[in-house]
Every structure is written in structure tokens, then in C-alpha cells.
PDB file of N, CA and C in Angstrom:
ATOM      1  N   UNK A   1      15.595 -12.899   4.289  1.00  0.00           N
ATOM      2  CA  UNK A   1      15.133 -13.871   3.330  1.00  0.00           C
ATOM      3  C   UNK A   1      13.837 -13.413   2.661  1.00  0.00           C
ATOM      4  N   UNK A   2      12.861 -12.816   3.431  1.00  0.00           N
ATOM      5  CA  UNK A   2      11.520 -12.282   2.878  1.00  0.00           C
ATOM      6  C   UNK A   2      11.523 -10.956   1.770  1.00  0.00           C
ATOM      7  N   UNK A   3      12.890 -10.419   2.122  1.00  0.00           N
ATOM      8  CA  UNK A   3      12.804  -9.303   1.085  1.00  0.00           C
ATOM      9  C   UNK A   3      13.648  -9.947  -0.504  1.00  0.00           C
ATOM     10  N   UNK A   4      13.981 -11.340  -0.131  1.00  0.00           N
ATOM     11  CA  UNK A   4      14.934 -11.331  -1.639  1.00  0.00           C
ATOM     12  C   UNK A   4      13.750 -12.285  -2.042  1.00  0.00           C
ATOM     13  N   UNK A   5      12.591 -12.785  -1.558  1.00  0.00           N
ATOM     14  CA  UNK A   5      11.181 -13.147  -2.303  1.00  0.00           C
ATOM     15  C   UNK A   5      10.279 -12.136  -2.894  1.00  0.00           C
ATOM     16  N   UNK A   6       9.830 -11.606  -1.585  1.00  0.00           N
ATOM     17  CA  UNK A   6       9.414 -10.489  -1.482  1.00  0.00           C
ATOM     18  C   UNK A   6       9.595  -8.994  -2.073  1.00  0.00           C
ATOM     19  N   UNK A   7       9.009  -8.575  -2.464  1.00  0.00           N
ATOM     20  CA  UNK A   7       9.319  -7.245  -2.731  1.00  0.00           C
ATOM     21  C   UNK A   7       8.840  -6.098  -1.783  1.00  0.00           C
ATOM     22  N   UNK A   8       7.264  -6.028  -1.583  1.00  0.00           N
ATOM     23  CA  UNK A   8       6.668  -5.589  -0.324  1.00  0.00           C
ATOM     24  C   UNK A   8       5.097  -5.697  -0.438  1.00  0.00           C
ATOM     25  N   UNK A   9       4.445  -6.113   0.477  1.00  0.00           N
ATOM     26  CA  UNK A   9       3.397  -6.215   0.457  1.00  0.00           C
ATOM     27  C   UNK A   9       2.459  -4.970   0.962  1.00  0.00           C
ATOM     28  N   UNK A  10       1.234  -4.985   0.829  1.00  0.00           N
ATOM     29  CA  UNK A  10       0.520  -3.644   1.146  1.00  0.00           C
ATOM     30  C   UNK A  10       0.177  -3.227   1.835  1.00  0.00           C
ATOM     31  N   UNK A  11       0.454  -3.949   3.170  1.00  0.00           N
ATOM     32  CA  UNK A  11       0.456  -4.214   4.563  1.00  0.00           C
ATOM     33  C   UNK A  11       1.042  -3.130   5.264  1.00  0.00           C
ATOM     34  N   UNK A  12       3.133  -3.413   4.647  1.00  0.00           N
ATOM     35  CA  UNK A  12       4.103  -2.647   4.752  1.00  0.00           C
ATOM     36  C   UNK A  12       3.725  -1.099   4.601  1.00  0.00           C
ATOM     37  N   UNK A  13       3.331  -1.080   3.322  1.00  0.00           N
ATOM     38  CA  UNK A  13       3.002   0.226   3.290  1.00  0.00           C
ATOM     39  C   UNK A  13       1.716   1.341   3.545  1.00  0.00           C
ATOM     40  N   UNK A  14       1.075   0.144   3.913  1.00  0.00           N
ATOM     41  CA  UNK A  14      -0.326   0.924   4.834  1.00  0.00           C
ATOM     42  C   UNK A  14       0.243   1.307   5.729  1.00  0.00           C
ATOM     43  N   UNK A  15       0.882   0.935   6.634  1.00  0.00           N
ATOM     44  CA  UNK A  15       1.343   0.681   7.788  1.00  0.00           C
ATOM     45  C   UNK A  15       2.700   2.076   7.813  1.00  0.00           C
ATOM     46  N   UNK A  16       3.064   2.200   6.585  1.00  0.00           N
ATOM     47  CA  UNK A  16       4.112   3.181   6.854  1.00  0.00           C
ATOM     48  C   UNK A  16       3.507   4.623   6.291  1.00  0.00           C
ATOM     49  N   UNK A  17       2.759   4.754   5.801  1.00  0.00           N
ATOM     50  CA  UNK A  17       1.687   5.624   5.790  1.00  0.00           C
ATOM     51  C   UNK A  17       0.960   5.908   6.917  1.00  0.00           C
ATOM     52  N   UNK A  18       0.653   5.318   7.213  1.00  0.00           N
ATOM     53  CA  UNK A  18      -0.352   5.319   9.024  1.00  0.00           C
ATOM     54  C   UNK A  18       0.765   6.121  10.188  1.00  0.00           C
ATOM     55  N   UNK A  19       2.160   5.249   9.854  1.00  0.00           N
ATOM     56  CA  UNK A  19       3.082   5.724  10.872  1.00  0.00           C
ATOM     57  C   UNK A  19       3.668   7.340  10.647  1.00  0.00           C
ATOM     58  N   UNK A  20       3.663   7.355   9.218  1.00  0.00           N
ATOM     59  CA  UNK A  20       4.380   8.924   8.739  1.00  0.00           C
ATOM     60  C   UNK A  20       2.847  10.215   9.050  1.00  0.00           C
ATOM     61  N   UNK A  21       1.887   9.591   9.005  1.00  0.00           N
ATOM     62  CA  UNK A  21       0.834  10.527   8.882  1.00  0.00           C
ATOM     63  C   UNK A  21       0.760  11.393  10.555  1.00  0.00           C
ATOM     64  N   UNK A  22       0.880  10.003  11.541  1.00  0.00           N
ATOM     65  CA  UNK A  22       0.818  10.048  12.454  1.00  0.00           C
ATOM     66  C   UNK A  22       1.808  11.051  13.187  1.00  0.00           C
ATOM     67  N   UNK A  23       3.413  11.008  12.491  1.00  0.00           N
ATOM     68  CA  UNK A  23       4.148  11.799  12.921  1.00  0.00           C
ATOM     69  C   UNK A  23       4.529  13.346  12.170  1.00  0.00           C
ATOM     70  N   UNK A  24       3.304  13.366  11.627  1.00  0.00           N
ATOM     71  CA  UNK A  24       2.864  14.253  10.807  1.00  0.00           C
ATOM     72  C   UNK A  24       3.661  14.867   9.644  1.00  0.00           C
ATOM     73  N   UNK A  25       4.549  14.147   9.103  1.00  0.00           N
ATOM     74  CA  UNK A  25       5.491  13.971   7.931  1.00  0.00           C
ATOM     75  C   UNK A  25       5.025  13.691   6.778  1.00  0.00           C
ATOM     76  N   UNK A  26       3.936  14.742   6.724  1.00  0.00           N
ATOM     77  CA  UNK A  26       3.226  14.528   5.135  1.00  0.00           C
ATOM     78  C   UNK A  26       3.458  14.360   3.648  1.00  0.00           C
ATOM     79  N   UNK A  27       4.941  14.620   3.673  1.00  0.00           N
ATOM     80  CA  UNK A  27       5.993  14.612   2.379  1.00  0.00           C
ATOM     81  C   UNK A  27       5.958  12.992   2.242  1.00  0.00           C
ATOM     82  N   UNK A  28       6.478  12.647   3.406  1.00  0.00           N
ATOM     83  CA  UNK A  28       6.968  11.068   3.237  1.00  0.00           C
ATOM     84  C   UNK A  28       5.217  10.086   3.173  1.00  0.00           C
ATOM     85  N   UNK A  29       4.598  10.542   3.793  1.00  0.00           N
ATOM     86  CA  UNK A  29       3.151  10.010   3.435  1.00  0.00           C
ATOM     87  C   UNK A  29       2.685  10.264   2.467  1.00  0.00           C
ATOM     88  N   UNK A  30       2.405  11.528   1.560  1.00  0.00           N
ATOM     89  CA  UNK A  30       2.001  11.614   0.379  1.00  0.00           C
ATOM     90  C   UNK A  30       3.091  10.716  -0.829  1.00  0.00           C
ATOM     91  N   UNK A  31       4.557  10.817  -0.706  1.00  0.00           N
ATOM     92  CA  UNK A  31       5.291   9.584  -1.567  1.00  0.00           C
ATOM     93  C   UNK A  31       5.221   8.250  -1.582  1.00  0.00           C
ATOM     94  N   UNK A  32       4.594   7.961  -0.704  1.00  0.00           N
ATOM     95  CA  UNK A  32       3.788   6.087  -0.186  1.00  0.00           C
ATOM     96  C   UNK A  32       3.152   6.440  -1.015  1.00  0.00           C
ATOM     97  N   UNK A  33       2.208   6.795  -0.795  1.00  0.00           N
ATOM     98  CA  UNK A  33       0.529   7.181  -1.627  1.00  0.00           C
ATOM     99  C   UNK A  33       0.926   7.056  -3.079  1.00  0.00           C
ATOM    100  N   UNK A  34       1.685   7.974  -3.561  1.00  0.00           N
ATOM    101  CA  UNK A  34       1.750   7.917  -4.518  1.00  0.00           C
ATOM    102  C   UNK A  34       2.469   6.944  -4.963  1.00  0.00           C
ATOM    103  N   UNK A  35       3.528   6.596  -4.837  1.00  0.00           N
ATOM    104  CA  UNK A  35       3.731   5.365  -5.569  1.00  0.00           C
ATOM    105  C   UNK A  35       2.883   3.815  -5.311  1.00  0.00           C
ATOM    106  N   UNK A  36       2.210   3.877  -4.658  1.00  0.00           N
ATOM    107  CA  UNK A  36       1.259   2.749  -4.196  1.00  0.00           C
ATOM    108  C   UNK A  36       0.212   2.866  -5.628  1.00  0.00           C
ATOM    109  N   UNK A  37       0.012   4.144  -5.951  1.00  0.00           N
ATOM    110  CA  UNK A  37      -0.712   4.032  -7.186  1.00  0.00           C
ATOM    111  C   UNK A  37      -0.249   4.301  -8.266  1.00  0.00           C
ATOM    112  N   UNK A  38       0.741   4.017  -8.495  1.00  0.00           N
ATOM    113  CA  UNK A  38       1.847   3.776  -9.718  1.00  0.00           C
ATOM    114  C   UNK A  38       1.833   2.527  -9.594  1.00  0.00           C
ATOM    115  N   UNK A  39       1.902   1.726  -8.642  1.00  0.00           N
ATOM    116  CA  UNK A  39       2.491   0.656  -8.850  1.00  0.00           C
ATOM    117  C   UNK A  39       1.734  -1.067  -8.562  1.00  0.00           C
ATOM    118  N   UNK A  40       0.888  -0.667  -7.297  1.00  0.00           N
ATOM    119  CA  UNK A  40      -0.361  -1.673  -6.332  1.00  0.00           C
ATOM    120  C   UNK A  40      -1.606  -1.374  -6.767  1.00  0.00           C
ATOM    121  N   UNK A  41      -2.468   0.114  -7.062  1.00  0.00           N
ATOM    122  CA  UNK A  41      -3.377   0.402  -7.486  1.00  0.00           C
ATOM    123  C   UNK A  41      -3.884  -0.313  -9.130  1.00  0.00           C
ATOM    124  N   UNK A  42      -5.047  -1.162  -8.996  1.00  0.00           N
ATOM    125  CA  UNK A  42      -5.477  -0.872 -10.598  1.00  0.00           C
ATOM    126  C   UNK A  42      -6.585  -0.063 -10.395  1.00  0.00           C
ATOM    127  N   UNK A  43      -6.986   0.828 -11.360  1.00  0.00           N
ATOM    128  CA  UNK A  43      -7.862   1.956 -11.676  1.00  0.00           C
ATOM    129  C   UNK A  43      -8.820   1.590 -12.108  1.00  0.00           C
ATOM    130  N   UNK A  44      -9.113   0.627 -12.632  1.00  0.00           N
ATOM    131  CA  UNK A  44      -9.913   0.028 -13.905  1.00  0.00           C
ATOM    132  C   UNK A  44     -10.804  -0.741 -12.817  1.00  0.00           C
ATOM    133  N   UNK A  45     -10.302  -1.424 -11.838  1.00  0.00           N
ATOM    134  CA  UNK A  45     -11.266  -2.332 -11.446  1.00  0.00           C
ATOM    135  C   UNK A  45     -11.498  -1.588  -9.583  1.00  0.00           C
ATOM    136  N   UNK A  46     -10.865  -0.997  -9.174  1.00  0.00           N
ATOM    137  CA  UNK A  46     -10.578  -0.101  -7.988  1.00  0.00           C
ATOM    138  C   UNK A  46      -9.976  -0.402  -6.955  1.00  0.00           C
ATOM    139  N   UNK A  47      -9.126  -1.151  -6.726  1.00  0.00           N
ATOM    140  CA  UNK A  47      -8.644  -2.203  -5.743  1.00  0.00           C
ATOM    141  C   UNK A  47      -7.006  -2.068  -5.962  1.00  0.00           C
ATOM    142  N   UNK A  48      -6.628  -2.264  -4.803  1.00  0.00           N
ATOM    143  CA  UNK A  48      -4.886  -2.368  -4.565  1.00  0.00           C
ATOM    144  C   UNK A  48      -4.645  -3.890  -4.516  1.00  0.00           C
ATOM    145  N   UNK A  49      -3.618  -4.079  -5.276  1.00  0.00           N
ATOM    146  CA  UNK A  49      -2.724  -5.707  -5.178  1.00  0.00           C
ATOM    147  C   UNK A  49      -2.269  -5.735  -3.623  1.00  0.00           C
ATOM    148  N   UNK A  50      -2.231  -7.169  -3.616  1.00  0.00           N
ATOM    149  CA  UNK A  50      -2.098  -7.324  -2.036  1.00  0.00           C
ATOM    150  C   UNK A  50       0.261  -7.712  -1.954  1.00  0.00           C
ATOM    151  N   UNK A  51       0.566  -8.073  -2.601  1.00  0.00           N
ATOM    152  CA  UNK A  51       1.856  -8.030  -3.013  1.00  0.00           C
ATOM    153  C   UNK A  51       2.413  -8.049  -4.089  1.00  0.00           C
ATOM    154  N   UNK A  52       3.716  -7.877  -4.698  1.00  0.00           N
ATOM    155  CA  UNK A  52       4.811  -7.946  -5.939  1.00  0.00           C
ATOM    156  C   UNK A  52       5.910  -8.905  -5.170  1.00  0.00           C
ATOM    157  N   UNK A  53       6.254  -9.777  -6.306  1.00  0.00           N
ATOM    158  CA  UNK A  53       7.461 -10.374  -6.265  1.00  0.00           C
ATOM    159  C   UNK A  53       8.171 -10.746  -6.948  1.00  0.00           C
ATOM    160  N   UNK A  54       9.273 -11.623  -7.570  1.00  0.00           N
ATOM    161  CA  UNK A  54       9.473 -11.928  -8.720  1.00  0.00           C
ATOM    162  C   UNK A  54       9.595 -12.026 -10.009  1.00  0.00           C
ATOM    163  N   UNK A  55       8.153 -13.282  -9.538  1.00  0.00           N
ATOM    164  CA  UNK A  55       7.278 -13.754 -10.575  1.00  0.00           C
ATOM    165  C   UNK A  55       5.791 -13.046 -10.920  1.00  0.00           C
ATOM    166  N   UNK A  56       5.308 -13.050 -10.165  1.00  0.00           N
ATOM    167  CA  UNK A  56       4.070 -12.753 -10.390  1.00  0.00           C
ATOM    168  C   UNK A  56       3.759 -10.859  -9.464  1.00  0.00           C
ATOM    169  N   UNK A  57       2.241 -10.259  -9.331  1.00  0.00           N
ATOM    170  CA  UNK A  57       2.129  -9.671  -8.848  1.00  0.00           C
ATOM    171  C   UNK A  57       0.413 -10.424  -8.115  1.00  0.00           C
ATOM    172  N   UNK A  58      -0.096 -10.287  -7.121  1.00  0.00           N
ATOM    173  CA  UNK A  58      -1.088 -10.896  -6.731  1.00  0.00           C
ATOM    174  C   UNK A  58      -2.143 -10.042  -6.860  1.00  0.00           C
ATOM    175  N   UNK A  59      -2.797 -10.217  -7.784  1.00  0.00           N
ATOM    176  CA  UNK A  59      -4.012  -9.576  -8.314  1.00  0.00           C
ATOM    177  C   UNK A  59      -5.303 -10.076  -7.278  1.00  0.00           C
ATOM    178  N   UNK A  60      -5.640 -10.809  -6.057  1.00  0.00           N
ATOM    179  CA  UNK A  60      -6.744 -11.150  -5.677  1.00  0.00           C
ATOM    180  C   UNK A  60      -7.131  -9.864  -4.793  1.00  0.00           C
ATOM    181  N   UNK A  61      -8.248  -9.490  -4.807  1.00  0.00           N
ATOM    182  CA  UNK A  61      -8.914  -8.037  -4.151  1.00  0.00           C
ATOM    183  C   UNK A  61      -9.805  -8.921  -2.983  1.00  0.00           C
ATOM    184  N   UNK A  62      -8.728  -9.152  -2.318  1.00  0.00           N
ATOM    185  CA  UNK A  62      -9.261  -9.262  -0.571  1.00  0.00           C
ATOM    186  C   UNK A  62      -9.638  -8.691   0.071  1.00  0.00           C
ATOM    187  N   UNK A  63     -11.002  -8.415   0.463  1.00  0.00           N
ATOM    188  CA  UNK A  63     -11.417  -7.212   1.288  1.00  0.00           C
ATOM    189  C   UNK A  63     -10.470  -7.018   2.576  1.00  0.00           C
ATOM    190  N   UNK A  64      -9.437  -8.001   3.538  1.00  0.00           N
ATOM    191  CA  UNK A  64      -8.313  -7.711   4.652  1.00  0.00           C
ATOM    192  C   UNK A  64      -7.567  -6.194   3.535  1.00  0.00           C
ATOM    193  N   UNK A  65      -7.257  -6.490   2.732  1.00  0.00           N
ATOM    194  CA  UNK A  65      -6.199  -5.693   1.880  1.00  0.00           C
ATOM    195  C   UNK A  65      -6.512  -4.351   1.786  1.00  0.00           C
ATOM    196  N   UNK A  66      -7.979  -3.842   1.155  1.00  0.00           N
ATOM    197  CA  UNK A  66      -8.595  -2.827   0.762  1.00  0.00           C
ATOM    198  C   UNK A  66      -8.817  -2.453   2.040  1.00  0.00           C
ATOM    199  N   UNK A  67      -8.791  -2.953   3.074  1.00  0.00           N
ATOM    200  CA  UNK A  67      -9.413  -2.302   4.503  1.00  0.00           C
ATOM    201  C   UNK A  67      -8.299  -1.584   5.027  1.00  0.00           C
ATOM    202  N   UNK A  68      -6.718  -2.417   5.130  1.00  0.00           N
ATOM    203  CA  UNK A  68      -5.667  -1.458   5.414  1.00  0.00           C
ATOM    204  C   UNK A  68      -5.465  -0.272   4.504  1.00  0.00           C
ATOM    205  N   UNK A  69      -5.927  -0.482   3.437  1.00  0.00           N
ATOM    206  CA  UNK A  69      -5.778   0.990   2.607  1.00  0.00           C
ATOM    207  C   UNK A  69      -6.433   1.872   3.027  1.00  0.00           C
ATOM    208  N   UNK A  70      -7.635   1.264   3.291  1.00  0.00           N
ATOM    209  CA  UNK A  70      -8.613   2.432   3.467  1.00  0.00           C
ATOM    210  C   UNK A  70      -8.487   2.999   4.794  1.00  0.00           C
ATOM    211  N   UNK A  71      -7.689   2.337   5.881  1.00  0.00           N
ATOM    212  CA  UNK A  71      -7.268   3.015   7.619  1.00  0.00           C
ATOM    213  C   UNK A  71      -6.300   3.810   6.951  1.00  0.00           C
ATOM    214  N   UNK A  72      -4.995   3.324   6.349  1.00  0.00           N
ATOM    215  CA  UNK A  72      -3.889   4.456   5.820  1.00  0.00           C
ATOM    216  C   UNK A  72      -4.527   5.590   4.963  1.00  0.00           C
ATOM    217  N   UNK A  73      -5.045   5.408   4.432  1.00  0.00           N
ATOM    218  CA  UNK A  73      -5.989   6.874   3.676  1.00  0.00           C
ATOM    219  C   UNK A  73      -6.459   7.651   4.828  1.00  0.00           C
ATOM    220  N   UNK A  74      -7.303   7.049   5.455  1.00  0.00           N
ATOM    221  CA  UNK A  74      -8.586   7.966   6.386  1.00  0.00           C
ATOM    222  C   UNK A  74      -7.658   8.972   6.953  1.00  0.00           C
ATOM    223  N   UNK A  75      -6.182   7.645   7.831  1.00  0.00           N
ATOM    224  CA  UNK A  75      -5.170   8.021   8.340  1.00  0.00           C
ATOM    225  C   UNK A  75      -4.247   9.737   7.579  1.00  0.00           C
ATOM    226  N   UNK A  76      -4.138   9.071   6.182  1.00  0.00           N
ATOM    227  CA  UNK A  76      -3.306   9.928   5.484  1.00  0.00           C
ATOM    228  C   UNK A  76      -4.397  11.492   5.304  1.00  0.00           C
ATOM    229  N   UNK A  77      -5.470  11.574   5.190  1.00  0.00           N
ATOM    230  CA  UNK A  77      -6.215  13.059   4.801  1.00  0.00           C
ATOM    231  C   UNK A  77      -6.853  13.451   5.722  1.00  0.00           C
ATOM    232  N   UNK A  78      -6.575  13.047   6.913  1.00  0.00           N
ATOM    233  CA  UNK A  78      -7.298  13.628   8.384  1.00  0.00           C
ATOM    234  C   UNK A  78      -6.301  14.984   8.401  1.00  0.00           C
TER     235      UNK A  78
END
């Protein structure tokens, strides 16, 4: 039910970044990454969206949000 609301939140993909880095599958971690900033990243203001769905995309820059990015990063270039 959460994925036909849902699209994915940034949680998901911190989290699958963290897990691919970990198993040292850097292909599949660097393609998170990158589409995270195709798609969650705005540039302009520096902050990742916290989900996509639907209707809307959630533009509020929650520091919880920016903090999992920033463990999946540290995670991803160690």
C-alpha cells in the first residue's frame, strides 16, 4: 500500500547506500547517489527532499533528513 502512495522516501535510499557501500558494491552505491541528485537534491538551496509522491514532492529541509544523507555520504566516500 505504501509504495502505490509512496514513491520513496530518503530514508530508503540513505539506507541503501549505507548498505551497498558497506558491502562494498560501489557501482550500485554510486547509482543511488546519483540519481538522488537528479531527482531529491536541490542545488540552489543545498538540501535533499525528504519524499516524492503523486501529488506533491516535500520540499521541507529537516535537519533528521540532511543527517541521513550526510551518514550515507560519509558512508559512500570512506
Amino acid at each position: 500500500m505504501r509504495s502505490r502512495i509512496l514513491y520513496t522516501e530518503i530514508r530508503d535510499a540513505a539506507n541503501a547506500i549505507i548498505l551497498f557501500s558497506k558491502l562494498g558494491d560501489r557501482t550500485a552505491a554510486e547509482g543511488i547517489v546519483q540519481w538522488l541528485l537528479q531527482h531529491y537534491y536541490n542545488s540552489r538551496r543545498n538540501y535533499f527532499y525528504f519524499f516524492d509522491n503523486k501529488l506533491f514532492k516535500s520540499k521541507i529541509d529537516f535537519i533528521r533528513w540532511q543527517s541521513w544523507m550526510a551518514l550515507a555520504l560519509s558512508e559512500y566516500i570512506q
